[in-house]
Protein backbone atom coordinates (compact mmCIF):
# COMPACT_ATOMS: atom_id res chain seq x y z
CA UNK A 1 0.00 0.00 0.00
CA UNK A 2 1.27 3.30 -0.87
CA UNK A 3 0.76 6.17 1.24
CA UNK A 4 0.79 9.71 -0.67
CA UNK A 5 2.33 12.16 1.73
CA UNK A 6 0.77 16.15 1.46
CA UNK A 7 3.51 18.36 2.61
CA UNK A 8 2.64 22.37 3.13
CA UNK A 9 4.44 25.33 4.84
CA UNK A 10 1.82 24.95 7.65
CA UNK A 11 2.67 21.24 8.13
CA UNK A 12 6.31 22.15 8.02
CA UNK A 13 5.72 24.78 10.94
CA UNK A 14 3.68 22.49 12.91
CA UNK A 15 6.54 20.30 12.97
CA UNK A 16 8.90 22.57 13.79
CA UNK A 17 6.88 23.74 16.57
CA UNK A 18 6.37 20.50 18.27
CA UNK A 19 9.67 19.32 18.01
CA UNK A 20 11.12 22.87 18.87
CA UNK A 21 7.94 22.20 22.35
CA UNK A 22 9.82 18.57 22.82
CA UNK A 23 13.64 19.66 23.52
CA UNK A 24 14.44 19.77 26.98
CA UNK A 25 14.89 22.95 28.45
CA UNK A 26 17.91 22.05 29.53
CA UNK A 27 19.23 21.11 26.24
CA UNK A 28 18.53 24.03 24.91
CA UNK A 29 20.90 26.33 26.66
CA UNK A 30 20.95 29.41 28.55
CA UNK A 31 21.20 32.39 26.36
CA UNK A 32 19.33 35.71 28.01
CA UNK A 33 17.85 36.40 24.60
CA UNK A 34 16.32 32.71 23.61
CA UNK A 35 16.82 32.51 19.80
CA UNK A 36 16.93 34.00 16.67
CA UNK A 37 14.22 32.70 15.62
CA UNK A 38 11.46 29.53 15.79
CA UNK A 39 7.76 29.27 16.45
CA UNK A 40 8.46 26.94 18.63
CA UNK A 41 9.88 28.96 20.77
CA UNK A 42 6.83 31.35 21.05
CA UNK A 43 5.66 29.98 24.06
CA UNK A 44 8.85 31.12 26.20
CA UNK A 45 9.04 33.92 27.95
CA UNK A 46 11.30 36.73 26.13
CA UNK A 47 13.39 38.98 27.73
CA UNK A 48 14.39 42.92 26.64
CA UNK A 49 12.75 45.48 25.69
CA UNK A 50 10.32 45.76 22.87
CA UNK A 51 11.60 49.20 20.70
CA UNK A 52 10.79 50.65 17.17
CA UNK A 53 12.07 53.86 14.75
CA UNK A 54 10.26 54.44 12.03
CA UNK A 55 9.34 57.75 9.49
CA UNK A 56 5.90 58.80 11.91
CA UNK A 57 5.11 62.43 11.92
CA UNK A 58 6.57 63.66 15.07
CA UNK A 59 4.44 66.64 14.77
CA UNK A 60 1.12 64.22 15.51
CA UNK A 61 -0.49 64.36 12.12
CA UNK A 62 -0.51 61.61 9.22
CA UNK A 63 2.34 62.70 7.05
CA UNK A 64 3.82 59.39 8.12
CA UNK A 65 7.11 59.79 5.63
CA UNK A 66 10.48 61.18 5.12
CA UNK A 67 10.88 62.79 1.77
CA UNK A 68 14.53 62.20 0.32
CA UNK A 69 15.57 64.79 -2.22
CA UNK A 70 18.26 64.21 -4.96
CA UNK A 71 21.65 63.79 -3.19
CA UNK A 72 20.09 63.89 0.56
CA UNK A 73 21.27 61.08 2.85
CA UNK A 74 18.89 60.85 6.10
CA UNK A 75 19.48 58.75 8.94
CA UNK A 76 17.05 56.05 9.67
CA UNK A 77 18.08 54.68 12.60
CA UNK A 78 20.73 55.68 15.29
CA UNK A 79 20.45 53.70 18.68
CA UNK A 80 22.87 53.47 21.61
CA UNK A 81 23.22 49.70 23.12
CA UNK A 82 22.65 46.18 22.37
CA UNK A 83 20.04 44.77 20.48
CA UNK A 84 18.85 42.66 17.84
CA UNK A 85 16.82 44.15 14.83
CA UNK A 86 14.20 41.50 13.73
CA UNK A 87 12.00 43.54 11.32
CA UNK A 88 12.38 46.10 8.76
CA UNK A 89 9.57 47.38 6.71
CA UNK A 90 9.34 49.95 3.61
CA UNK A 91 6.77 51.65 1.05
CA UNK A 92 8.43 53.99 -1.73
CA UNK A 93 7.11 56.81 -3.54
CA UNK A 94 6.90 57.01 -6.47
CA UNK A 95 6.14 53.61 -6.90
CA UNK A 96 8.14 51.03 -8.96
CA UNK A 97 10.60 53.99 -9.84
CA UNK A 98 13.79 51.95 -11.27
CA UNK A 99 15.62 54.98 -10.59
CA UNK A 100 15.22 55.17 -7.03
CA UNK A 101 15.23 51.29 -6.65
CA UNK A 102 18.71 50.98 -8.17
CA UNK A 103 20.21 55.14 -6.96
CA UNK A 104 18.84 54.94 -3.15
CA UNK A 105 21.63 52.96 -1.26
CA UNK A 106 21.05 51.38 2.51
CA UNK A 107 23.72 51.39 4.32
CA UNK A 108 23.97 49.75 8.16
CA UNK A 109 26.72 50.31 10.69
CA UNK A 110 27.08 48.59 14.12
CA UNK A 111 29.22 48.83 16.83
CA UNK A 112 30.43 52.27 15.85
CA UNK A 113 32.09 50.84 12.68
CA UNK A 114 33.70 53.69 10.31
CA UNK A 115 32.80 51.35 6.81
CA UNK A 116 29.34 49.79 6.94
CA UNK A 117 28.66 46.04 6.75
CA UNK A 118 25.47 46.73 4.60
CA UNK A 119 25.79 48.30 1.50
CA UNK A 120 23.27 47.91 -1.53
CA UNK A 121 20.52 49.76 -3.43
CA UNK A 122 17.17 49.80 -1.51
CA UNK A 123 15.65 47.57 -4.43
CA UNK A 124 18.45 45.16 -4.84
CA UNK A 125 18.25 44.32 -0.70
CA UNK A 126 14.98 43.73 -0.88
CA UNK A 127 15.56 40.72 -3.32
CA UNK A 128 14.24 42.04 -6.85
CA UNK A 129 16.88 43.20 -9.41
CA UNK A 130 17.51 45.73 -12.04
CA UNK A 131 15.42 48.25 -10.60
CA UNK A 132 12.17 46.34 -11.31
CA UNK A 133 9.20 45.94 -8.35
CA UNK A 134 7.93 42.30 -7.97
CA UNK A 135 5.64 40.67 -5.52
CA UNK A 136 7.20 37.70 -3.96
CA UNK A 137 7.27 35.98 -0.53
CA UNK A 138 9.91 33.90 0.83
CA UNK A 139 11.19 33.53 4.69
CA UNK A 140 14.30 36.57 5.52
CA UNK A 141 12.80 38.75 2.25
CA UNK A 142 9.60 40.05 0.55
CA UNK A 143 7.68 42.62 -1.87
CA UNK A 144 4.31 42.25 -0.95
CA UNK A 145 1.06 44.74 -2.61
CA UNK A 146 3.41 47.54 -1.88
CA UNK A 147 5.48 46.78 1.31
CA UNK A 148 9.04 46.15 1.50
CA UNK A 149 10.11 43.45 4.28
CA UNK A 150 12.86 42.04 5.34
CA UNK A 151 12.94 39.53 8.63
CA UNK A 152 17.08 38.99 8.37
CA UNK A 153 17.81 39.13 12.52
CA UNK A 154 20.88 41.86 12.60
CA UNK A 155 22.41 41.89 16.32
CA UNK A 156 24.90 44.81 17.34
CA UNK A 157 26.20 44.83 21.16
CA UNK A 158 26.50 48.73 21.07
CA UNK A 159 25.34 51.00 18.49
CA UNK A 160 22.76 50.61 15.48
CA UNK A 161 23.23 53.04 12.58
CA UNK A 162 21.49 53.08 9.09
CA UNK A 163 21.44 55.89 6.51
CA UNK A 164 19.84 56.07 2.96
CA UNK A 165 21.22 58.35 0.60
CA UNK A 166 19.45 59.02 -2.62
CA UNK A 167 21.80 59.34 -5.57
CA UNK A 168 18.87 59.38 -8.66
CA UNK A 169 17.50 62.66 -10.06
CA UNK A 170 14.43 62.33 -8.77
CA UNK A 171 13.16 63.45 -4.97
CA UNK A 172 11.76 60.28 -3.45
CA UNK A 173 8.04 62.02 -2.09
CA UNK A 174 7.68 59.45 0.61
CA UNK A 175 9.98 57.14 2.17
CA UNK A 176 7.65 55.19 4.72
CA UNK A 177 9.77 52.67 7.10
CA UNK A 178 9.40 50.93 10.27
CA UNK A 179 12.19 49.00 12.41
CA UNK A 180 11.38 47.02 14.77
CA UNK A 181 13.96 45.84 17.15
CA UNK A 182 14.55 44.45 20.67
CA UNK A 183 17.33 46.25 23.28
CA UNK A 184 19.04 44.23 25.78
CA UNK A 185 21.63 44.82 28.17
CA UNK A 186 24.03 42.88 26.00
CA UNK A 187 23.96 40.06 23.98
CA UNK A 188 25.95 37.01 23.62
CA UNK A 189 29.38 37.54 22.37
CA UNK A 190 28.65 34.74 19.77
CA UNK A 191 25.67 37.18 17.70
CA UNK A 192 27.73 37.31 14.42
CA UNK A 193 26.92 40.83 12.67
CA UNK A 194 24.67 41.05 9.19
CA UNK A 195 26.48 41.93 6.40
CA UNK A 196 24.53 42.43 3.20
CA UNK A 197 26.99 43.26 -0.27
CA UNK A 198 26.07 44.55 -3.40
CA UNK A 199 28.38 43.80 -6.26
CA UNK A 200 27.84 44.30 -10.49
CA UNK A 201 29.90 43.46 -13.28
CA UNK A 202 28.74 45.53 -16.65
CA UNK A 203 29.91 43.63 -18.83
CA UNK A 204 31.56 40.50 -17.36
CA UNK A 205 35.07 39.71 -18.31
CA UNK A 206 35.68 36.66 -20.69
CA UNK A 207 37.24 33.50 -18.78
CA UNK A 208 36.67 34.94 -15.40
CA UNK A 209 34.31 33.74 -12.99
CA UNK A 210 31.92 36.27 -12.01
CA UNK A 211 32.14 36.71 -8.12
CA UNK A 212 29.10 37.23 -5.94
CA UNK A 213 31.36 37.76 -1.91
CA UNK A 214 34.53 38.10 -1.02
CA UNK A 215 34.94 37.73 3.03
CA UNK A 216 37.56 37.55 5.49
CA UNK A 217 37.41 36.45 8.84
CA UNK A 218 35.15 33.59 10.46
CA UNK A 219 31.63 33.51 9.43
CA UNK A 220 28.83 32.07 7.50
CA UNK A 221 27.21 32.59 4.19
CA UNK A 222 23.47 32.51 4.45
CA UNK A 223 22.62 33.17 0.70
CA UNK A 224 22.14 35.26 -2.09
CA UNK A 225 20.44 37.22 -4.47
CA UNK A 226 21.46 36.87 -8.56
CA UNK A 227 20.63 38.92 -10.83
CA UNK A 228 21.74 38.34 -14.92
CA UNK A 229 20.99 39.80 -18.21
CA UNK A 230 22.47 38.56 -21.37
CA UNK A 231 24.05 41.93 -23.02
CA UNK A 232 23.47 40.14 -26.71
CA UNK A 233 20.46 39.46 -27.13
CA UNK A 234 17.61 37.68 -25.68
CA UNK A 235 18.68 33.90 -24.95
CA UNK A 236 19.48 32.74 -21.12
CA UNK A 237 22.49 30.43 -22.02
CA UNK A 238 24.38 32.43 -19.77
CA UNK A 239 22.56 30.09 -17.06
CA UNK A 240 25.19 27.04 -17.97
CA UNK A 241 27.10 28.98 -15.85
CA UNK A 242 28.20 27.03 -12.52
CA UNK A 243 28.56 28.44 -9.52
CA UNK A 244 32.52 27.75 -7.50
CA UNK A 245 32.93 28.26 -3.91
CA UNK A 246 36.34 28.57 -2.54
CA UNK A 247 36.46 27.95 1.44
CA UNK A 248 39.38 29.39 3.58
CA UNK A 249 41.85 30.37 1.13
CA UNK A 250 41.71 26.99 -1.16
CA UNK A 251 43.19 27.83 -4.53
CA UNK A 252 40.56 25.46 -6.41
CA UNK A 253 36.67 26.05 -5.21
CA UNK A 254 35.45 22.85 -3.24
CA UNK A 255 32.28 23.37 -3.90
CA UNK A 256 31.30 23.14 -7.65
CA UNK A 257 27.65 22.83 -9.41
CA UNK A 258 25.79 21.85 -12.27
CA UNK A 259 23.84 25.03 -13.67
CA UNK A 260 23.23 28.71 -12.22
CA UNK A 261 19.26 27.50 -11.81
CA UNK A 262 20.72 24.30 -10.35
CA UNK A 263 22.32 26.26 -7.38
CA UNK A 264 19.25 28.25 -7.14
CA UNK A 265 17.11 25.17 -6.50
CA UNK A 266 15.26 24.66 -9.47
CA UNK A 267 15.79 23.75 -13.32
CA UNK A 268 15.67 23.22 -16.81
CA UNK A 269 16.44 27.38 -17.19
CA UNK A 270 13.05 27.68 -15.22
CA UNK A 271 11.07 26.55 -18.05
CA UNK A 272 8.03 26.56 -15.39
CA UNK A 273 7.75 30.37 -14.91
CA UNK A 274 8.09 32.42 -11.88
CA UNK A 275 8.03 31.04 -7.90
CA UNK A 276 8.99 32.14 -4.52
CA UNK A 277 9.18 29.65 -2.24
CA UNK A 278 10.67 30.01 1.98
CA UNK A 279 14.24 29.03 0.60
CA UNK A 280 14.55 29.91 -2.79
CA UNK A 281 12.32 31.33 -6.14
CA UNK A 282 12.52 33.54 -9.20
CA UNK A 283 11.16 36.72 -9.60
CA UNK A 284 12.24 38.26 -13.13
CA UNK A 285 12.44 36.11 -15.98
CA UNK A 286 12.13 38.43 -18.58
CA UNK A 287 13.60 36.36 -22.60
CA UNK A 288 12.57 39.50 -24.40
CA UNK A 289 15.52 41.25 -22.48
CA UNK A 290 17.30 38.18 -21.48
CA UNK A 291 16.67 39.04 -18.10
CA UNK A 292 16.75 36.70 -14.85
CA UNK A 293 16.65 37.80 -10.58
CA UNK A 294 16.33 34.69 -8.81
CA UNK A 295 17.37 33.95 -4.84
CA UNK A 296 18.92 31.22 -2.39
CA UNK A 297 18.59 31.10 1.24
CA UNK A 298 21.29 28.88 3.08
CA UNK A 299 19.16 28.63 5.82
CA UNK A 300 19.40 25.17 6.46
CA UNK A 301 22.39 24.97 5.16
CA UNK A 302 24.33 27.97 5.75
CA UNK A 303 27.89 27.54 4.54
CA UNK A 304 30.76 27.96 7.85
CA UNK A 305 33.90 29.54 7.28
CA UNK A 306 37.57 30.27 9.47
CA UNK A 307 38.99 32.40 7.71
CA UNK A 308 37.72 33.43 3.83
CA UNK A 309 34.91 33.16 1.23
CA UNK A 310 34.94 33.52 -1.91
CA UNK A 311 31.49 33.17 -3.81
CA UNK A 312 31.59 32.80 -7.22
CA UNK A 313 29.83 31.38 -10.42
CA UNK A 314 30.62 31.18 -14.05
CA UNK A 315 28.41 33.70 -16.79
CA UNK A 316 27.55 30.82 -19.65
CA UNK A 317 29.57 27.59 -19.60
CA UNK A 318 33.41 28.41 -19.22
CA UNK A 319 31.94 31.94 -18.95
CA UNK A 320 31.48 31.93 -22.73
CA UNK A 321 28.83 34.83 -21.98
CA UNK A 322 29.08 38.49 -21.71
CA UNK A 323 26.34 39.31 -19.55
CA UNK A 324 25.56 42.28 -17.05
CA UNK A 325 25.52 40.68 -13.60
CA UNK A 326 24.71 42.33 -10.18
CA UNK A 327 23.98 40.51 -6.89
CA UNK A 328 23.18 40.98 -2.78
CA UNK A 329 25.03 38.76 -0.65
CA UNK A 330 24.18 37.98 2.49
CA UNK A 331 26.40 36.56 5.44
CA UNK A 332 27.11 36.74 9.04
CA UNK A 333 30.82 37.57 10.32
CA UNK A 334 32.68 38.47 13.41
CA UNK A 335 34.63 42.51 12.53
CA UNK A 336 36.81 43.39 11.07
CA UNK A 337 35.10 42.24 7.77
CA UNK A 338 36.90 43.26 4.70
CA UNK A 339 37.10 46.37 2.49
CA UNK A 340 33.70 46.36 0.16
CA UNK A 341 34.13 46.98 -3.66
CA UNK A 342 33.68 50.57 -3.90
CA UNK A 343 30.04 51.82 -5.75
CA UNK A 344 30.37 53.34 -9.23
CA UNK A 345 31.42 57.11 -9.39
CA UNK A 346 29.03 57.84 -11.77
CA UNK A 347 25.39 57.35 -10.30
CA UNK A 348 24.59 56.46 -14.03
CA UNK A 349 26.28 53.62 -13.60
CA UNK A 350 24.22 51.99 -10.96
CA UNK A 351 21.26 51.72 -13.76
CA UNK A 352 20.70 48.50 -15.64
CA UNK A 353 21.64 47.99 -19.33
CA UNK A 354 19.42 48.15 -21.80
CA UNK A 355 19.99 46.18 -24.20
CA UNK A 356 19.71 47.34 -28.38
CA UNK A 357 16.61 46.82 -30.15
CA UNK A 358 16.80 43.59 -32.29
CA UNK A 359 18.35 44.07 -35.98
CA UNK A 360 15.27 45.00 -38.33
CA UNK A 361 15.62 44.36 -42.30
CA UNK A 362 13.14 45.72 -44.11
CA UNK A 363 11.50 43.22 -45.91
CA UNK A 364 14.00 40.36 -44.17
CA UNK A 365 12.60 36.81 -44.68
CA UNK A 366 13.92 35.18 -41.57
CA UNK A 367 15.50 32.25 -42.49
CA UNK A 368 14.92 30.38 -39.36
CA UNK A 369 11.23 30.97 -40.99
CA UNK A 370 11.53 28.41 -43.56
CA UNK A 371 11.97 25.81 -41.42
CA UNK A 372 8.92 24.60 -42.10
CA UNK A 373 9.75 23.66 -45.69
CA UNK A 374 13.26 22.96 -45.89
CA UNK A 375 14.98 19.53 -46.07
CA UNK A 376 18.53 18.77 -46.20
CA UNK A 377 20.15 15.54 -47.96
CA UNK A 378 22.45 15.01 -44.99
CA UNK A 379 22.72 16.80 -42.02
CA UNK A 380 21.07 18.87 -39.40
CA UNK A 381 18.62 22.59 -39.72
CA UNK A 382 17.19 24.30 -36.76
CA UNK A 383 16.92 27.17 -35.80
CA UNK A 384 20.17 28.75 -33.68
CA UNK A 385 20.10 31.37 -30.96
CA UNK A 386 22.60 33.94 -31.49
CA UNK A 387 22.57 36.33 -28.87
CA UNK A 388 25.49 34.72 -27.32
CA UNK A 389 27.76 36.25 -30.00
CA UNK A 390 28.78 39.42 -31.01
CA UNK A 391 27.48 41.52 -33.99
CA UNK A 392 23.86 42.39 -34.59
CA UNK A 393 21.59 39.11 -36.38
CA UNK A 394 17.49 39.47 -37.55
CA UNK A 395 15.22 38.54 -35.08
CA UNK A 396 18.84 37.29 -32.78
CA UNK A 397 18.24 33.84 -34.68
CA UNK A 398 19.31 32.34 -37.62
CA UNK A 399 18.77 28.94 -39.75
CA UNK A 400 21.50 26.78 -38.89
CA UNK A 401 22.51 23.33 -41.40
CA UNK A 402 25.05 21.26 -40.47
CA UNK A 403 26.53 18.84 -43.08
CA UNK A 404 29.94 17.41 -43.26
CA UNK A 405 30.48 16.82 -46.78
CA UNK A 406 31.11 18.76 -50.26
CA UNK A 407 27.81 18.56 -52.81
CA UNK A 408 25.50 18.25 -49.36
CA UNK A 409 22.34 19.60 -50.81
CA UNK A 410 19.97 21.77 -48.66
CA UNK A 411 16.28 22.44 -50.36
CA UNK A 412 14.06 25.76 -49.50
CA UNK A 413 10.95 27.54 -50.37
CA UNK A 414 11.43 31.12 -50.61
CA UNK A 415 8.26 33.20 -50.76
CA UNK A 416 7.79 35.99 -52.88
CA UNK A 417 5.32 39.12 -52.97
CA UNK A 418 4.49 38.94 -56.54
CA UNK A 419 5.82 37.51 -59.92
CA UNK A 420 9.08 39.53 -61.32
CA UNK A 421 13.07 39.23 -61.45
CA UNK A 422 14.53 40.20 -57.97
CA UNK A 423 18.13 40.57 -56.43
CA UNK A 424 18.53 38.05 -53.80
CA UNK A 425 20.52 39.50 -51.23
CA UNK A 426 21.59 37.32 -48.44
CA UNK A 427 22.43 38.21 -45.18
CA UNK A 428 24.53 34.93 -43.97
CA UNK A 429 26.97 33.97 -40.85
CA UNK A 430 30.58 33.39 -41.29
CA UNK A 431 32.27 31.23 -38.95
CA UNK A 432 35.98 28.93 -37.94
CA UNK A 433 33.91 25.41 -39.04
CA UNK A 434 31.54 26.97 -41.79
CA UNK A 435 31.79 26.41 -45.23
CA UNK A 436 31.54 27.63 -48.88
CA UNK A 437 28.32 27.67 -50.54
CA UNK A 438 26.04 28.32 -53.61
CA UNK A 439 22.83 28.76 -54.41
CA UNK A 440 20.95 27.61 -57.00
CA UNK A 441 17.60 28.25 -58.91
CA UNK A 442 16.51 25.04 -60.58
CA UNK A 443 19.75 23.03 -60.77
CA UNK A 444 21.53 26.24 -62.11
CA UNK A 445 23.97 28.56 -60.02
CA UNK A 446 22.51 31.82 -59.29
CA UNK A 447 25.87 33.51 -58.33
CA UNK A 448 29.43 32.74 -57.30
CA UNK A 449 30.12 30.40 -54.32
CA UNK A 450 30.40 32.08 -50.88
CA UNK A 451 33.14 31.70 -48.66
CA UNK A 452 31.83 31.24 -44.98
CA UNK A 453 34.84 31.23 -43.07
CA UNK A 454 36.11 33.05 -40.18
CA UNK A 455 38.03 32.66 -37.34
CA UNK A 456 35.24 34.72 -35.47
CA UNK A 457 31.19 34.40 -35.10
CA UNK A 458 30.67 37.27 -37.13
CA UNK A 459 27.22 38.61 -39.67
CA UNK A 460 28.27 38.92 -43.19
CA UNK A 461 26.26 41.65 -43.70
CA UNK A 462 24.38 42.19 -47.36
CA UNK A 463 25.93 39.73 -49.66
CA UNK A 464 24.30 39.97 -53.55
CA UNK A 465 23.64 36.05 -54.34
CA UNK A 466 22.48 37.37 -57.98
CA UNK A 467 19.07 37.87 -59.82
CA UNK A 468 16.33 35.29 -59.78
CA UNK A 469 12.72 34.79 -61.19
CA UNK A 470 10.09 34.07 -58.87
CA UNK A 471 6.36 33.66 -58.98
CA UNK A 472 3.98 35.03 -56.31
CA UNK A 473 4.19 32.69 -53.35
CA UNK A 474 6.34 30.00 -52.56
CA UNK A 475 9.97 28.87 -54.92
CA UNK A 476 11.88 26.72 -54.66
CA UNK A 477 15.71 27.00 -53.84
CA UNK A 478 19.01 25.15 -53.20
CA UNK A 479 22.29 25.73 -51.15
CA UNK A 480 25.07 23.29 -51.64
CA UNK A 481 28.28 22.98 -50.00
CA UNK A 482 30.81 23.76 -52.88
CA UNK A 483 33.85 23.30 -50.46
CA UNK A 484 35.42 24.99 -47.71
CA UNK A 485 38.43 27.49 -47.28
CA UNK A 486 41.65 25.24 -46.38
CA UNK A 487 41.40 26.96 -42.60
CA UNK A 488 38.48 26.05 -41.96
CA UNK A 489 37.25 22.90 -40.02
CA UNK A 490 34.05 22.37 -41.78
CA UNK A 491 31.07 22.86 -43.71
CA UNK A 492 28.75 24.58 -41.48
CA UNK A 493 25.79 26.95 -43.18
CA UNK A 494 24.06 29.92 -41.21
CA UNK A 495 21.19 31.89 -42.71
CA UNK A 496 20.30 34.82 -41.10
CA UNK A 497 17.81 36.15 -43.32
CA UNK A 498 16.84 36.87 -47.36
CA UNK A 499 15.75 40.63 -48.47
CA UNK A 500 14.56 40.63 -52.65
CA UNK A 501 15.14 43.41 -53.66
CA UNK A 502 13.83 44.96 -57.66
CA UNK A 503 17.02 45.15 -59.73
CA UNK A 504 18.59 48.18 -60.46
C-alpha cells in the first residue's frame, strides 16, 4: 500500500513547533535572549525590551514619511546599546521607480564601525533586481502589494546606525519605514553581525568567474540574491554557468555545481515560470531582455567559514557569456570584515543595461522561418540562438545546417510578394567550421560560391547572391556545400535572413 504524503508550509511549521515544544529545556541552553528565531519557541518567555524607529510624523499628524531629495542622505536609525533588529519594513514613492530602486543605497553600521557592513541599493536588498518591483514571498525577504520586508535578525552589542542616501534625479516624495527591534543589556558575544553586499559586473570579463562575496574572517554565508541579463540578445544560455565556492583560502573552489538555476534550487532554465518559495524562487524572468533575478537562502544549510569566502559562479559555460551581472550577498561575520568593492562614481552607472533593439531588415525573410519547408540531404537545420555572440543578427536567430560533406544539398521555399526578377541579397553567418556555398535556382547557379569562413562568429552583412525569377508565393531553392576554405574545419551553413530586392 502506498501512502501519498501532502507536505505544506503549515505542516512544516507544525513540525517545527512540536519538536522545537519537545527539547528539553535544559538542552537548549541558557542564552538571556532565547533565539533567533522559531515558532516553537513562542511559548517562552522573552526577555528585553520591545523598541521601534520608524518615518511617523513627530508633529502628531498623518504625514507618516520622510521625503529624500536628490543627493540627501537621512538617517534612519541611530540607537545606543545592544540589540537585535528583527524587522524592517518599507513603502516607496513614487512607486516602482527603477531609478530610485537601483540610486537609493542602505547602508547599516554597528558597533560604531567607520565602513558599513550593509551596502546595496534599496531595491536590490529587498531581493528584486535591475530596478524592477515584484511581488514575492519567501522567509528573511519580501515585496508584498506595496510593502518592502525584510525579517534577516541583525544583532549589534552597542550601536545601530542606518542611513539612505538618494543618488537618482528624482526626490523620493515618501519614504515610509518601520524597524522594529529588541534592546538588551548585551547580547551574547557569539551574535555574528549582518552583512549584506552589493556587487555588479557591466559587462563580465571573458574566462573569469563572475564573483558574488569576497569575506575575510570567520563567518557564514546565508545566501544570495542573482541577478543576470544577457548583453546580446535575448537567450538565457548564460545560465550554464556554474557556480565555485572557494572555502578558507583553497586555490581550487570545493564546492562546484551543475547550472546557475541548479544552485538556485530549481531547473531546466526555469522553463516553469516564476516562484517564490521560503528558501529559494525567481522573480524576473524576462527572454525578451534576457533578463533573470532569482534567490537562495542557506538557511538550512548555511555555509561555515575560518577564515575566507569567496562566492563565485561562471556567466555561460566556461563563462562563454558576456552578460551584465549584479547581486546581494548575504552573510554573518565576526569585525573586522573586509574592504567592500567601492560603488560606481558615476550614479549612471548603478542603472541597468538596456539592451539594443533587435536588428530590423526591411523586408527580411527570416530564415529560421523556412523551417517549415526545408529539407537537407544530410545533415542537421534548426533554428540557432545567437545572442550569445557578437554583432547584430534578424530577429537574434538564424537557420542553422550542419553537413559534413562537399555537394551536401539543402532544399528551401522562398516566398515571394508577386511575380518579377529580384536581387537576392543574403544576409549569412561566417564562422571557424563553416563552409563555402552556392545557391541555385533550378539546378543552375545563381551567383558565385560564398566563402563562410572566419576565425570569429561574425554577420556577413548584405551579400548579392544574384538575380532570380520568382512567382507570387512559394519557390523553390538550393544551397550546396561547394567546399570549404583550407582553414576552416568544416562545412557549417548559417542563414540569417533573405531581403529581394527589384534590380537596379
Amino acid at each position: 500500500m502506498r501512502i501519498r504524503v501532502i507536505w505544506s508550509a503549515a505542516a512544516a511549521f507544525s513540525v517545527l513547533l512540536t519538536a522545537a515544544l519537545l527539547v528539553p529545556a535544559g538542552a537548549r541552553g541558557g542564552s538571556p535572549v532565547g533565539t533567533l528565531g522559531n515558532l516553537g519557541e513562542l511559548a517562552r518567555a522573552k526577555g528585553g525590551k520591545p523598541l521601534h524607529e520608524g518615518s511617523w510624523d513627530r508633529k502628531g499628524g498623518n504625514a507618516d514619511m520622510r521625503r529624500v531629495a536628490s543627493g540627501q542622505t537621512i538617517t534612519l536609525l541611530d540607537h545606543k546599546g545592544a540589540g537585535i533588529v528583527r524587522r524592517f519594513w518599507v513603502t516607496i514613492a513614487p512607486r516602482s521607480e527603477m531609478s530610485i530602486h537601483r540610486q537609493a543605497i542602505l547602508r547599516m553600521y554597528w558597533d560604531g564601525e567607520s565602513t558599513p557592513s550593509v551596502e546595496a541599493p534599496i531595491g536590490d536588498f529587498f531581493g528584486v533586481g535591475f530596478g524592477e518591483q515584484h511581488d514575492y514571498i519567501s522567509l528573511p525577504l519580501n515585496e508584498t502589494s506595496g510593502g518592502y520586508n525584510c525579517y534577516w535578525p541583525m544583532p549589534f552589542h552597542k550601536s545601530a546606525r542606518w542611513t539612505l542616501t538618494n543618488l537618482s534625479e528624482k526626490t523620493i516624495d515618501a519614504f515610509y519605514y518601520n524597524i522594529d527591534y529588541t534592546g538588551y543589556d548585551k547580547i551574547p558575544k557569539d551574535l555574528r553581525h549582518f552583512h549584506a553586499q552589493w556587487r555588479r559586473e557591466n559587462p563580465t570579463k571573458p574566462g573569469r568567474n563572475y564573483t558574488i562575496l569576497e569575506a575575510r574572517g570567520k563567518g557564514h554565508f546565508v545566501g544570495a540574491a542573482l541577478f543576470m541579463q544577457n548583453r546580446r540578445g535575448r537567450g538565457l544560455g548564460f545560465l550554464e554557468g556554474d557556480e565555485m565556492i572557494h572555502l578558507d583560502g583553497e586555490e581550487k573552489p570545493s564546492i562546484i555545481g551543475t547550472g546557475a538555476e541548479d544552485y538556485f534550487s530549481s531547473g531546466w532554465y526555469y522553463d516553469r515560470g516564476l516562484y517564490s518559495a521560503p528558501y529559494h524562487g525567481i522573480n524576473i524572468k524576462d527572454e525578451k531582455q534576457g533578463r533573470i533575478s532569482t534567490y537562495r537562502w542557506h538557511i538550512e544549510d548555511a555555509m561555515p567559514f575560518q577564515k575566507s569566502l569567496r562566492v563565485t559562479i561562471e556567466h555561460g559555460h566556461d563563462n562563454d557569456h558576456e552578460g551584465d551581472y549584479s547581486s546581494v550577498a548575504y552573510w554573518y561575520q565576526t569585525e573586522p570584515h573586509a574592504p567592500f568593492p567601492a560603488f560606481p562614481g558615476n550614479p549612471a552607472d548603478l542603472l541597468p543595461f538596456v539592451p539594443p533593439p533587435a536588428l530590423q531588415l526591411p523586408g527580411a525573410i527570416e530564415g529560421e522561418s523556412l523551417l517549415g519547408g526545408a529539407k537537407a540531404s544530410a545533415g542537421p537545420v534548426e533554428a540557432q540562438e545567437m545572442s550569445p555572440f557578437a554583432g547584430q543578427w534578424s530577429n537574434f536567430q538564424q537557420l542553422w545546417w550542419r553537413p559534413t560533406a562537399v555537394g551536401t544539398t539543402l532544399s528551401l521555399t522562398l516566398p515571394a510578394p508577386a511575380d518579377g526578377d529580384y536581387q537576392l541579397v543574403g544576409y549569412l553567418t561566417r564562422a571557424k567550421d563553416y563552409g563555402n556555398v552556392e545557391f541555385l535556382q533550378n539546378g543552375t547557379p545563381i551567383g558565385a560560391p560564398v566563402n563562410l569562413y572566419d576565425p570569429e562568429v561574425v554577420p556577413t552583412g548584405p551579400v548579392n547572391l544574384g538575380t532570380v525569377r520568382l512567382r507570387k508565393g512559394g519557390n523553390p531553392i538550393q544551397v550546396r556545400i561547394a567546399g570549404k576554405d583550407t582553414r576552416s574545419m568544416g562545412y557549417l551553413v548559417g542563414i540569417d535572413a533573405f531581403v529581394l530586392k527589384k534590380p537596379q
